[in-house]
Protein backbone atom coordinates (compact mmCIF):
# COMPACT_ATOMS: atom_id res chain seq x y z
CA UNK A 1 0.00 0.00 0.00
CA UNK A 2 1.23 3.52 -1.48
CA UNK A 3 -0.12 6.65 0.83
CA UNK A 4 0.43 9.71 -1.17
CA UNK A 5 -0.25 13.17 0.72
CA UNK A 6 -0.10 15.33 -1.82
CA UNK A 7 -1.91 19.18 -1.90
CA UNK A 8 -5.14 17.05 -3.92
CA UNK A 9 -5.07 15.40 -0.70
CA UNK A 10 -4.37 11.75 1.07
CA UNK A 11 -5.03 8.48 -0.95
CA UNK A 12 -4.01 5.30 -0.84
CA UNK A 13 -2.71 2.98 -4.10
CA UNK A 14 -2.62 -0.45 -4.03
CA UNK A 15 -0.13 -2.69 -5.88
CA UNK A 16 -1.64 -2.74 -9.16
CA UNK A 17 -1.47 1.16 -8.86
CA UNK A 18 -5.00 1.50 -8.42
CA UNK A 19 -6.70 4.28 -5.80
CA UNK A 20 -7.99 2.40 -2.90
CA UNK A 21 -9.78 3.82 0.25
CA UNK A 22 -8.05 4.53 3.87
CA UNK A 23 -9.15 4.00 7.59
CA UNK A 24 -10.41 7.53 8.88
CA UNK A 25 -7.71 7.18 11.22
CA UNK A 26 -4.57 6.65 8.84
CA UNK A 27 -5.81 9.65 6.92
CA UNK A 28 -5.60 11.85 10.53
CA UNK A 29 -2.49 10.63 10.84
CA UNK A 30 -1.09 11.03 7.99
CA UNK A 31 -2.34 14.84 8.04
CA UNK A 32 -0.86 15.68 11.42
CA UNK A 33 2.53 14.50 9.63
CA UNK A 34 3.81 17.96 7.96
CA UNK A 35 4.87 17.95 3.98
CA UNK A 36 3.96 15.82 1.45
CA UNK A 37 4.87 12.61 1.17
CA UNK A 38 4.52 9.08 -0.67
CA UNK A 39 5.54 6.72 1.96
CA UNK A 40 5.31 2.40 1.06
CA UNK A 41 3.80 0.11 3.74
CA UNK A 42 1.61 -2.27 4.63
CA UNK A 43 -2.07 -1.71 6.11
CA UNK A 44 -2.70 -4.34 9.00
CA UNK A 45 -6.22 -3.29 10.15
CA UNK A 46 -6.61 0.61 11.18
CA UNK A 47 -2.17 0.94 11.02
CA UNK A 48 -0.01 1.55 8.14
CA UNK A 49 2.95 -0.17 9.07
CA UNK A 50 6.04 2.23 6.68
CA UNK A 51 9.05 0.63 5.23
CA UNK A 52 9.82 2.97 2.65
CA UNK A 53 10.14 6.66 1.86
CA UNK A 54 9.70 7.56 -2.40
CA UNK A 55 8.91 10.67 -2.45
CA UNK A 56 9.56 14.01 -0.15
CA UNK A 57 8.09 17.49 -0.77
CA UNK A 58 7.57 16.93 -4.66
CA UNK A 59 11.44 15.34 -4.56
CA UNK A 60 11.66 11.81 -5.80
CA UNK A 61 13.75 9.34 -3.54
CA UNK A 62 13.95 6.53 -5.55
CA UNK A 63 17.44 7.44 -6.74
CA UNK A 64 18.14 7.61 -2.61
CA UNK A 65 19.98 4.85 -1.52
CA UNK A 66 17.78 2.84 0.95
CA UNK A 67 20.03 4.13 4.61
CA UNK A 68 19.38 7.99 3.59
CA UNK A 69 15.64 7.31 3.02
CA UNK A 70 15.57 5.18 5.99
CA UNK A 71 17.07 8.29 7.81
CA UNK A 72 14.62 11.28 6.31
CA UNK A 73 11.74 8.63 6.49
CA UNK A 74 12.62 8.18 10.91
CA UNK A 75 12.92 12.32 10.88
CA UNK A 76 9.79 12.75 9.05
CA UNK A 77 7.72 10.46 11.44
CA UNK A 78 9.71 11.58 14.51
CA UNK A 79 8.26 14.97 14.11
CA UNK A 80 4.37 14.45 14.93
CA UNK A 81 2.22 12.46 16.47
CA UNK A 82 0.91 9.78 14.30
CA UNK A 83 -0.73 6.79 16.17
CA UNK A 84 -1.97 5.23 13.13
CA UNK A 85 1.37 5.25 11.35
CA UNK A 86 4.07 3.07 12.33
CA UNK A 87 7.54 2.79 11.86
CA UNK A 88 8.91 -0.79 10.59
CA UNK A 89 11.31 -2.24 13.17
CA UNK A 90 14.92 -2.20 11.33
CA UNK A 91 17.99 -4.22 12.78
CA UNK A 92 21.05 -3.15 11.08
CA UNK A 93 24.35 -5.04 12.84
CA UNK A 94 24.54 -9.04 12.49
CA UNK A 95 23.95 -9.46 16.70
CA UNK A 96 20.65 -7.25 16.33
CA UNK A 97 19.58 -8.87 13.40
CA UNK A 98 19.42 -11.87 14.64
CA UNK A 99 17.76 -11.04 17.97
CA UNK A 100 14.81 -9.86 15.91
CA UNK A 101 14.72 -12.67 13.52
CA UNK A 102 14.61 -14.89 16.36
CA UNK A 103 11.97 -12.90 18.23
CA UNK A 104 9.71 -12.48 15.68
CA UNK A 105 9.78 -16.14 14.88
CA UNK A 106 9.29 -16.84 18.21
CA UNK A 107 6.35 -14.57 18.66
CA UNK A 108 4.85 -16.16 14.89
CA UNK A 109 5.21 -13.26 13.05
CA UNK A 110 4.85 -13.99 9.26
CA UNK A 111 8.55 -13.56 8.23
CA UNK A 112 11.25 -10.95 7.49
CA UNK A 113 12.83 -8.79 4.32
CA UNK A 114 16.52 -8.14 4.38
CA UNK A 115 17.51 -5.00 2.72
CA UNK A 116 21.30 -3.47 1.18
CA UNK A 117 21.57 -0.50 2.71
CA UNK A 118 23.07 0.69 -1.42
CA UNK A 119 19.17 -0.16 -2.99
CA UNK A 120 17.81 1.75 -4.38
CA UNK A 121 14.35 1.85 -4.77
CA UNK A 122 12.82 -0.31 -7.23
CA UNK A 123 9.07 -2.02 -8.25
CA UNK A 124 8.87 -5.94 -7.98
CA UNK A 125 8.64 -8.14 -5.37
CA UNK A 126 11.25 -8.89 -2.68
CA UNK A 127 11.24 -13.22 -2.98
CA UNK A 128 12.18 -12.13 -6.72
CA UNK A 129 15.90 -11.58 -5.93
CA UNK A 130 18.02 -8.62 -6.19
CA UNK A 131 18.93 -6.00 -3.22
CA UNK A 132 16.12 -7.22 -1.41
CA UNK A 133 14.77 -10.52 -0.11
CA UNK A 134 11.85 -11.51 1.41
CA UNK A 135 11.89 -14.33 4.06
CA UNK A 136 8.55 -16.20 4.99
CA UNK A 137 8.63 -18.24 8.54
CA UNK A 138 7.00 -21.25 7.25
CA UNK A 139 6.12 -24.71 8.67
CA UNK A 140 4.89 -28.04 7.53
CA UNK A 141 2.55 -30.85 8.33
CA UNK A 142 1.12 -33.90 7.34
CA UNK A 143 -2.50 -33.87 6.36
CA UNK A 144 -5.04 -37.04 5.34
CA UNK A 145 -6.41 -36.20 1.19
CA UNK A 146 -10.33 -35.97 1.73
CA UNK A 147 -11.45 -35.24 -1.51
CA UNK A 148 -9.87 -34.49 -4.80
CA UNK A 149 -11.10 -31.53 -6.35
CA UNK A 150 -11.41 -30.69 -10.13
CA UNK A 151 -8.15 -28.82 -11.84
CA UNK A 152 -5.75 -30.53 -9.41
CA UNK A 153 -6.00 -29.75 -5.75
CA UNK A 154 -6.86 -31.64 -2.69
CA UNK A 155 -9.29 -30.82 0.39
CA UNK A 156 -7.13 -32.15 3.34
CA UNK A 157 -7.99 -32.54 6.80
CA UNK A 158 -6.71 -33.13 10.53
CA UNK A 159 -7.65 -35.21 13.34
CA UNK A 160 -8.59 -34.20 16.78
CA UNK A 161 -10.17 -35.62 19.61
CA UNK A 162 -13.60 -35.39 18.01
CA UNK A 163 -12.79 -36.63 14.90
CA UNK A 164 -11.69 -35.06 11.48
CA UNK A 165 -11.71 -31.52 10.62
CA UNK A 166 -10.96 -29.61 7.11
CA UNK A 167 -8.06 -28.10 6.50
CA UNK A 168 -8.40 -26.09 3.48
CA UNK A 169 -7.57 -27.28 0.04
CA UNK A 170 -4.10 -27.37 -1.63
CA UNK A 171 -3.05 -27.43 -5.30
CA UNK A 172 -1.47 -29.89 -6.42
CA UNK A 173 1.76 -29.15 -9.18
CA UNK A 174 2.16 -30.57 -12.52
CA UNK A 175 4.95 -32.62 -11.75
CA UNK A 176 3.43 -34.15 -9.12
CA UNK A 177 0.42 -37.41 -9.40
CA UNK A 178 -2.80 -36.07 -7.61
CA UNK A 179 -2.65 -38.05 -4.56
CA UNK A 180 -5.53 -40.25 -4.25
CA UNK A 181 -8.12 -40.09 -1.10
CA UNK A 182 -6.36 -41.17 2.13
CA UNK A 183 -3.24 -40.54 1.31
CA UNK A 184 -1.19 -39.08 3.60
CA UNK A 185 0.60 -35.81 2.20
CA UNK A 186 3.16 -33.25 3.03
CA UNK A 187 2.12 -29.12 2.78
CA UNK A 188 4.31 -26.48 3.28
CA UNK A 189 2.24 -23.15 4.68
CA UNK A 190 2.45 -19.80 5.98
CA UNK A 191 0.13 -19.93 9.16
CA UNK A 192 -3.20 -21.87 10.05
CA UNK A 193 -6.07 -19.20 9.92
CA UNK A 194 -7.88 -18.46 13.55
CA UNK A 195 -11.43 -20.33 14.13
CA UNK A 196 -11.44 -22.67 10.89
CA UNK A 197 -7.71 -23.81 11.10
CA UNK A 198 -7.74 -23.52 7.12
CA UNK A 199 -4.05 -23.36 6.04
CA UNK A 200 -3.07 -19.77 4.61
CA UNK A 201 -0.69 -20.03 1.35
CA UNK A 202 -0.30 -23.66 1.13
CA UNK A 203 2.33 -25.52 -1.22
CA UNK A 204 1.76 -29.39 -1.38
CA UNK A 205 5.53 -31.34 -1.29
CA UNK A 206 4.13 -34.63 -1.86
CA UNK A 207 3.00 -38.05 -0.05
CA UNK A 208 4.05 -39.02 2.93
CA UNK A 209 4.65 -42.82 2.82
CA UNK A 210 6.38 -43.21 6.45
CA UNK A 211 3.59 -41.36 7.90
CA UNK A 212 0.06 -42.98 9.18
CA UNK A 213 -3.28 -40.86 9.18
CA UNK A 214 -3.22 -41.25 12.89
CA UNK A 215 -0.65 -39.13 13.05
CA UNK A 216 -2.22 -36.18 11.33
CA UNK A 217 -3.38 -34.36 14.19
CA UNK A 218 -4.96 -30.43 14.79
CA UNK A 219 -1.87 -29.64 16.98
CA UNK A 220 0.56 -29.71 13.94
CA UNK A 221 -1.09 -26.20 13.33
CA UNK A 222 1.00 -23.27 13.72
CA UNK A 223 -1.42 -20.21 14.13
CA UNK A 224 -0.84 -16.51 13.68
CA UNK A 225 0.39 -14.34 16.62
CA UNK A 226 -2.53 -13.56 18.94
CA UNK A 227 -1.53 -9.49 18.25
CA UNK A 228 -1.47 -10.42 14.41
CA UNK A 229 -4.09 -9.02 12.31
CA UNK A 230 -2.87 -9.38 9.23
């Protein structure tokens, strides 16, 4: 999510560059900030959580290297007060950065990007490679194949002590055989979603031959961080 202040006003752009609405509080915060800005974050509920500074006062930053618009991006927020605009956490020495790689794991955040402090600022998408790179805290389970769904995915599901409960559904590559009902199976995921236990971004790895459907069990689940809202 873009947030451009600009004299026309505050707006938000999405990643396909499209004008998108903001929380009532962002936009208050984002007017008590002073200039005009086009800052690049990530909306989780009513908070814009910053990473990025592009542009400053009509001045592009793109050309910036990444530690200079790291700097005027920390003075530009340190001068108000902006409750519903937050400053992403940045570890720069290899002791703190792997304090906060091991707390966020710990407290099931969904992963990490690791920055040159030389990038500049360009469009794509950090797992793509490059200056940047995005790093997901995933985990894996083994799941029982329920039903097999038309254009090649799965429904899985888990057992708990009341029986079996879905799982979500999982797609199943071309150069892998759709696994047939019962079959145990490997997925790789991001985090189990709260109240349905539905795995978020799934990736299917393949059967499980040394595993028995006993062993598929609800507590495998890795779930979100109780303060995560998105």
């Amino acid at each position: 999510m873009l947030l451009q202040k600009e004299v026309a006003g505050i707006i938000g752009v999405n990643k396909k560059g499209l004008a998108v609405g903001l929380a009532s509080s962002i936009i208050q915060s984002a007017e008590a900030i002073g200039g005009y800005f086009v800052f690049d974050g990530e909306c989780v509920g009513d908070v814009l959580h910053v990473f990025d500074l592009l542009e400053r006062n009509g001045q592009p930053q793109q050309i910036v290297p990444y530690q200079l618009r790291l700097h005027v991006l920390t003075s530009v927020l340190n001068g108000s007060s902006h409750p519903h605009i937050a400053l992403v956490e940045t570890a720069f020495a290899p002791a703190q950065k792997a304090l906060l790689y091991n707390r966020l794991k710990k407290e099931r955040k969904e992963g990490v990007v690791f920055k040159r402090l030389d990038a500049l600022s360009t469009p794509g998408r950090p797992a793509s490679g490059g200056t940047q790179l995005k790093y997901k805290f995933c985990a894996t389970l083994s799941a029982v194949v329920a039903k097999v769904n038309p254009q090649r995915s799965v429904e899985i599901r888990l057992l708990n002590g009341e029986g079996w409960v879905a799982a979500g559904n999982v797609t199943i590559p071309p150069n892998h055989p759709v696994p047939k009902v019962g079959a145990v199976v490997e997925v790789r995921y991001l985090y189990a979603m709260p109240g349905s236990g539905c795995l978020y971004q799934p990736v299917y790895l393949g059967v499980r031959s040394d595993v028995e459907q006993h062993e598929c069990v609800v507590s495998q689940l890795k779930f979100k961080g109780e303060d995560d809202e998105g």
